[in-house]
Protein backbone atom coordinates (compact mmCIF):
# COMPACT_ATOMS: atom_id res chain seq x y z
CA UNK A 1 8.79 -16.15 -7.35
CA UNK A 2 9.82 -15.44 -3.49
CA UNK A 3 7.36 -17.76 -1.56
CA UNK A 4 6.25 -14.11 0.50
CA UNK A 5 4.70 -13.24 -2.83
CA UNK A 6 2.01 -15.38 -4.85
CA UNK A 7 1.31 -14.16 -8.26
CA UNK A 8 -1.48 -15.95 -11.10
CA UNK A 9 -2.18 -14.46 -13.95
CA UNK A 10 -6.02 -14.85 -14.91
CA UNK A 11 -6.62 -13.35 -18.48
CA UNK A 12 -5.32 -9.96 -18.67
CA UNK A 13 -5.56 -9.76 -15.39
CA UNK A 14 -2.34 -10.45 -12.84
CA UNK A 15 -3.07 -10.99 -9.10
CA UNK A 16 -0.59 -10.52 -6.30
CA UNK A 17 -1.12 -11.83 -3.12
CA UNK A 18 0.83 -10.82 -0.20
CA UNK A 19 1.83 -14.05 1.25
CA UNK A 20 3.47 -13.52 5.11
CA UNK A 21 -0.26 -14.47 7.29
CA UNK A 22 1.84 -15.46 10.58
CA UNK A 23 3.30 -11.87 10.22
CA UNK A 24 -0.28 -9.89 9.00
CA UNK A 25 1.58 -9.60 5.72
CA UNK A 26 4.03 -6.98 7.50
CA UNK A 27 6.55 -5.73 4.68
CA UNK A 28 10.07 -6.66 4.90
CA UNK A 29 12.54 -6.01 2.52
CA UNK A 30 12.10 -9.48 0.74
CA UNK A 31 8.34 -8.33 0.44
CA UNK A 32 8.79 -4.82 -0.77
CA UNK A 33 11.48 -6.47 -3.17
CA UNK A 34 8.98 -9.15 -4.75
CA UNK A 35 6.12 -6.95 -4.80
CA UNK A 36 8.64 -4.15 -6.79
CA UNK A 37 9.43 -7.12 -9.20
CA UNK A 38 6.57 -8.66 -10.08
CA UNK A 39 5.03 -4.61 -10.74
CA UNK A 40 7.83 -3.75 -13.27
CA UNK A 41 7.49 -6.90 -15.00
CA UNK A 42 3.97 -5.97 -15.01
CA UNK A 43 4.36 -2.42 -16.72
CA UNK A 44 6.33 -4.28 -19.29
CA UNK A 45 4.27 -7.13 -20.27
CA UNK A 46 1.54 -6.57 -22.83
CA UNK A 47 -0.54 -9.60 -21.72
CA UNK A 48 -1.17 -7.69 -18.48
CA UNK A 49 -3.96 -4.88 -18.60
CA UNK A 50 -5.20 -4.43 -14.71
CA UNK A 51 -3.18 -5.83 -11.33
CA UNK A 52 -5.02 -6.99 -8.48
CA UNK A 53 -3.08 -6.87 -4.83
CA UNK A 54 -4.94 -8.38 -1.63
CA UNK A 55 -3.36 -10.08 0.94
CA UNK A 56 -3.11 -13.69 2.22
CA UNK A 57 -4.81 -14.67 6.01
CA UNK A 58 -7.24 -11.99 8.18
CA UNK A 59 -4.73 -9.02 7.00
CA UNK A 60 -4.25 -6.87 4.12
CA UNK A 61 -0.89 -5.50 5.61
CA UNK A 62 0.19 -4.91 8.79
CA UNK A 63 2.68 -2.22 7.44
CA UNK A 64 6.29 -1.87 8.26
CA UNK A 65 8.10 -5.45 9.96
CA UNK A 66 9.41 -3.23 13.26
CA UNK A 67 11.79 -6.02 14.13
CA UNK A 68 13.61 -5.22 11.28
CA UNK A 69 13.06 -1.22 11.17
CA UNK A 70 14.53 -1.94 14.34
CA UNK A 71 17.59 -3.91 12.52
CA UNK A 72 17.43 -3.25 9.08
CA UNK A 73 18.49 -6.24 6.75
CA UNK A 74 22.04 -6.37 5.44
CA UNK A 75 22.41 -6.95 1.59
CA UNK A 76 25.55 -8.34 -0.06
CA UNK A 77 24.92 -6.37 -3.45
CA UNK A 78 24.62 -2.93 -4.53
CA UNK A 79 21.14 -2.78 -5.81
CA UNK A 80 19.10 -0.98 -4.06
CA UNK A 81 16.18 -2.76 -1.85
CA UNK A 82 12.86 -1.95 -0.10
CA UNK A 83 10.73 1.16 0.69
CA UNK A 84 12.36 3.09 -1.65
CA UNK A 85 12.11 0.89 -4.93
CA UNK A 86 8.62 -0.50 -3.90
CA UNK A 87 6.83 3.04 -3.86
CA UNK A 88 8.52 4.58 -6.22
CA UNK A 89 7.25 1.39 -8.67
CA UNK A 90 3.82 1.61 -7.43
CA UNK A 91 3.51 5.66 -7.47
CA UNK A 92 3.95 5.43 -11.61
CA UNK A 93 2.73 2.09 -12.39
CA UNK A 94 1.30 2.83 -15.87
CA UNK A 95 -1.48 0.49 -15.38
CA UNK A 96 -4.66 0.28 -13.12
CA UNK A 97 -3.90 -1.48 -10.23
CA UNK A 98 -6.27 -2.26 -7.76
CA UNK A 99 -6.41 -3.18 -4.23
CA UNK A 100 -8.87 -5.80 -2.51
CA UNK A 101 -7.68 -4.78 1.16
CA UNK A 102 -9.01 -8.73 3.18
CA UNK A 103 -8.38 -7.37 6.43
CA UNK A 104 -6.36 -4.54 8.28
CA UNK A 105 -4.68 -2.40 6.48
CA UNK A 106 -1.56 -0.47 8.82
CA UNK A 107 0.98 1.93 8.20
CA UNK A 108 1.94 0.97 4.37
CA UNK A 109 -1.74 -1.06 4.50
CA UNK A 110 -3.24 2.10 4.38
CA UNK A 111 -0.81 5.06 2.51
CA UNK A 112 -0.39 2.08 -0.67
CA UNK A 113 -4.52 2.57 -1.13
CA UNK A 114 -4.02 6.18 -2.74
CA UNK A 115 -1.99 5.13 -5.34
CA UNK A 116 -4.09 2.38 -6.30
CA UNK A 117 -6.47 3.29 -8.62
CA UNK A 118 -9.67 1.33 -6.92
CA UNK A 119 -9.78 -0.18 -3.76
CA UNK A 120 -12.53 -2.34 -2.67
CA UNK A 121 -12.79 -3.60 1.12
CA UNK A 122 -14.09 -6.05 3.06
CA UNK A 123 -16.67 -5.37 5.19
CA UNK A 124 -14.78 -6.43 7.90
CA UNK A 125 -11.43 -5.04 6.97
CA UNK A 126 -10.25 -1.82 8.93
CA UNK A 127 -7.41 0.25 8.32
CA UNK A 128 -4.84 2.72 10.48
CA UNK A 129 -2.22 5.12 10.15
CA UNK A 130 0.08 4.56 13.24
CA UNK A 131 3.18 6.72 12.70
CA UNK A 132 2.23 9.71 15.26
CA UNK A 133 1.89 6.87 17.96
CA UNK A 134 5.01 5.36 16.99
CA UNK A 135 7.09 8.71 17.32
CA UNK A 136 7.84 9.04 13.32
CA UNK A 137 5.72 10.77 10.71
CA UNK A 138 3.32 10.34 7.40
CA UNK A 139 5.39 8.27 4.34
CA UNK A 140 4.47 7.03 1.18
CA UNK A 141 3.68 10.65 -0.26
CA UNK A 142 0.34 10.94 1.88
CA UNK A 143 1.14 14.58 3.59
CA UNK A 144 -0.32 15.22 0.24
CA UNK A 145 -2.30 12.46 -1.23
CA UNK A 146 -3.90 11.62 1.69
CA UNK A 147 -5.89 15.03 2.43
CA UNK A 148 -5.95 15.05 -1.83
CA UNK A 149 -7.86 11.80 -1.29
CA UNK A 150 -9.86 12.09 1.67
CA UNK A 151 -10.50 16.20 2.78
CA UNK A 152 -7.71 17.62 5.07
CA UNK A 153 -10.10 17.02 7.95
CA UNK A 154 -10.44 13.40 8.13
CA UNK A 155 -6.72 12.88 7.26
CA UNK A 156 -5.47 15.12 10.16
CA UNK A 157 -7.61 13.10 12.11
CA UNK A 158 -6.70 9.93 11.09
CA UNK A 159 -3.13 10.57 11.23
CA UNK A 160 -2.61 12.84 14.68
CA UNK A 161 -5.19 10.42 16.18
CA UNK A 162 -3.56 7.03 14.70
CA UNK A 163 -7.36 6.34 15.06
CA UNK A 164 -8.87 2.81 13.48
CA UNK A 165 -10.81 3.35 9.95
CA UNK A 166 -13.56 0.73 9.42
CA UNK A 167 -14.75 -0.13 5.72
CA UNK A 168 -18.07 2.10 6.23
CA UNK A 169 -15.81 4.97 7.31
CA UNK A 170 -13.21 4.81 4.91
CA UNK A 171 -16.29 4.27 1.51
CA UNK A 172 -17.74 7.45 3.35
CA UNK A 173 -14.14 9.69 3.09
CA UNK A 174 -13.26 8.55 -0.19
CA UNK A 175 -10.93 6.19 0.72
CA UNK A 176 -12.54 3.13 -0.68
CA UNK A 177 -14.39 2.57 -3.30
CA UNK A 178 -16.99 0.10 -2.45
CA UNK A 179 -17.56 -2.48 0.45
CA UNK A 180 -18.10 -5.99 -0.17
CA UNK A 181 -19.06 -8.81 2.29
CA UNK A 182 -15.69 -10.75 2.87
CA UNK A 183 -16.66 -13.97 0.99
CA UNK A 184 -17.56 -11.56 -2.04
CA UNK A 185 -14.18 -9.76 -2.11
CA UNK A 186 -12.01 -11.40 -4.37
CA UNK A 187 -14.49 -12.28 -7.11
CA UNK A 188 -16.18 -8.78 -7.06
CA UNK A 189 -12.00 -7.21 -7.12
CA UNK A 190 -11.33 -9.58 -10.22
CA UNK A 191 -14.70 -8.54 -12.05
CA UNK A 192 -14.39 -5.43 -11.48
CA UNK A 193 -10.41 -5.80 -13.13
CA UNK A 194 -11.92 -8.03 -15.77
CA UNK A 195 -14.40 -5.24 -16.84
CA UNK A 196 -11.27 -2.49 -16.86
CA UNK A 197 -9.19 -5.35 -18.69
CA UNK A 198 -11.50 -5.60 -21.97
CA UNK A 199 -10.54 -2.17 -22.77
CA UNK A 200 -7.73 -1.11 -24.78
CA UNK A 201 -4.25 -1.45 -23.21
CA UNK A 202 -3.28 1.31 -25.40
CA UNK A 203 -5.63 3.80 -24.42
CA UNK A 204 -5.95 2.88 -20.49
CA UNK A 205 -2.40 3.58 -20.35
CA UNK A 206 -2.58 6.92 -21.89
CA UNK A 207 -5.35 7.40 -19.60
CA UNK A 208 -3.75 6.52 -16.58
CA UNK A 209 -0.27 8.09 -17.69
CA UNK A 210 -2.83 11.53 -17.85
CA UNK A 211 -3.79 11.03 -14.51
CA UNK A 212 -0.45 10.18 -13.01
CA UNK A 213 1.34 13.50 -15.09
CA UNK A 214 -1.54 15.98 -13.20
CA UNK A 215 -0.18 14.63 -9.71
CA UNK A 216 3.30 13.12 -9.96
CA UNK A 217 5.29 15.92 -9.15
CA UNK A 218 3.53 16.79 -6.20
CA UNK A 219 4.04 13.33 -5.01
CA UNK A 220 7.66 13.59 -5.51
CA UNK A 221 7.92 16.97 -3.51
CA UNK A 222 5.90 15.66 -0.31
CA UNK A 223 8.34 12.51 -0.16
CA UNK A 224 11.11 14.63 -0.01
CA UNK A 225 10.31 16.48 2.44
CA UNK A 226 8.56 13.39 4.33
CA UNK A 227 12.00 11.34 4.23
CA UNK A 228 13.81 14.68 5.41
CA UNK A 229 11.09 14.62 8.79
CA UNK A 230 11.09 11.02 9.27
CA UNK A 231 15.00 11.00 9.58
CA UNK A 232 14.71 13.10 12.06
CA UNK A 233 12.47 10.86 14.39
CA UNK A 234 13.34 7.47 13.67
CA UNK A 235 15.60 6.39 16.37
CA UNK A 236 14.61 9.12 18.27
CA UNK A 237 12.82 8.98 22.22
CA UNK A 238 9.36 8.48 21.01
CA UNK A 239 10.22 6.22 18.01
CA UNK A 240 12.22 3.79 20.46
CA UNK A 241 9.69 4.17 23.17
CA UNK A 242 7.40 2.50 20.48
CA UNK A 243 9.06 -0.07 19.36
CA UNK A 244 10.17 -1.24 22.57
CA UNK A 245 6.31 -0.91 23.35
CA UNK A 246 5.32 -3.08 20.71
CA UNK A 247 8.20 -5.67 20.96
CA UNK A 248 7.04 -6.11 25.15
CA UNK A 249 3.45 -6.54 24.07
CA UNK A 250 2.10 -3.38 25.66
CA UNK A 251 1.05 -1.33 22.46
């Protein structure tokens, strides 16, 4: 297991722990690449019913690692690595998987909690959809879950404002299920996966596999034509503006 991923198995019930804190557990390939792994391992083992995912330090996930959206990583194999893999993995897991978001929640911190099937917050966690500000666009299949998820109100302002979402906020749209006092978080995550776990594995995969069929392909079509747009603006003015912004400590 790559050290930016810690996974324990309580039960039937695996927990993942993002594992970068000096970097707000900000996905780089190696991340998106353990997390992909240790889901389709997941999906295959029959000893697993639920997964929980939280994150390790004051942050959930800080999103994308710009330093190396700015230079992506160079792989000496054919296999294919990161974004890609990771969401596609997540958007069928054929298991509930839950998210206990510990702190903020940015860019892929936020778009991952609409494929999770719960998500429980802390009360002190907060979470933000950045791409307008950064001069790129919506990913993760959000131009449709998130309005699916939340009302197309509060998701066009969340994402044309790139505004902050606290815990409160984010119970009150739909985008969390329930708010839990930090200290609380884990324990009420893992009951709440323990409770889902003493069912069936049989028949909460069918269930889930009926929930996933009624959306999938809508998924699908939004990432296409999300990857198509943010082609076109990564790299671009605004997107380089950013990042410069960011790297000089002034965003």
């Amino acid at each position: 297991m790559s050290e930016v991923l810690l996974a324990e198995r309580l039960g039937r019930v695996l927990r993942l722990t993002l594992n970068r804190p000096d970097q707000l557990n900000a996905f780089n390939d190696e991340l998106y690449d353990a997390v992909t792994a240790q889901l389709q391992q997941a999906a295959r083992d029959e000893r697993v019913s639920v997964v929980v995912l939280t994150g390790a330090g004051r942050a959930f996930s800080a999103g994308q690692d710009l330093a190396e959206m700015e230079s992506p990583a160079v792989h000496d194999d054919d296999d294919r690595h990161g974004f890609e893999p990771f969401i596609e993995t997540v958007e069928s897991f054929p298991k509930p998987l839950i998210a206990a978001v510990n702190g903020i929640g940015v860019g892929i911190g936020l778009t991952l909690l609409p494929h999770c099937d719960l998500v429980l917050m802390s009360e002190q966690a907060k979470l933000r959809g950045p791409f307008v500000s950064l001069g790129v666009t919506v990913e993760a299949g959000n131009s449709y879950l998130l309005p699916a998820t939340v009302g197309w109100q509060a998701a066009s302002h969340l994402l044309y404002t790139a505004c902050w979402v606290d815990a409160d906020r984010a119970r009150e749209i739909g985008l969390a299920f329930q708010v839990v006092p930090a200290e609380s978080l884990l324990d009420e995550a893992l009951r709440a996966a323990g409770e889902i776990a003493a069912m069936p594995l049989e028949s909460l995969t069918a269930t889930k596999k009926l929930l996933l069929d009624a959306r999938l392909d809508m998924i699908h079509a939004a990432r296409q034509r999300e990857t198509e747009t943010f082609a076109g603006l990564v790299g671009g003015p605004a997107n380089r503006a950013a990042i410069a912004a960011f790297k000089d400590g002034t965003r």
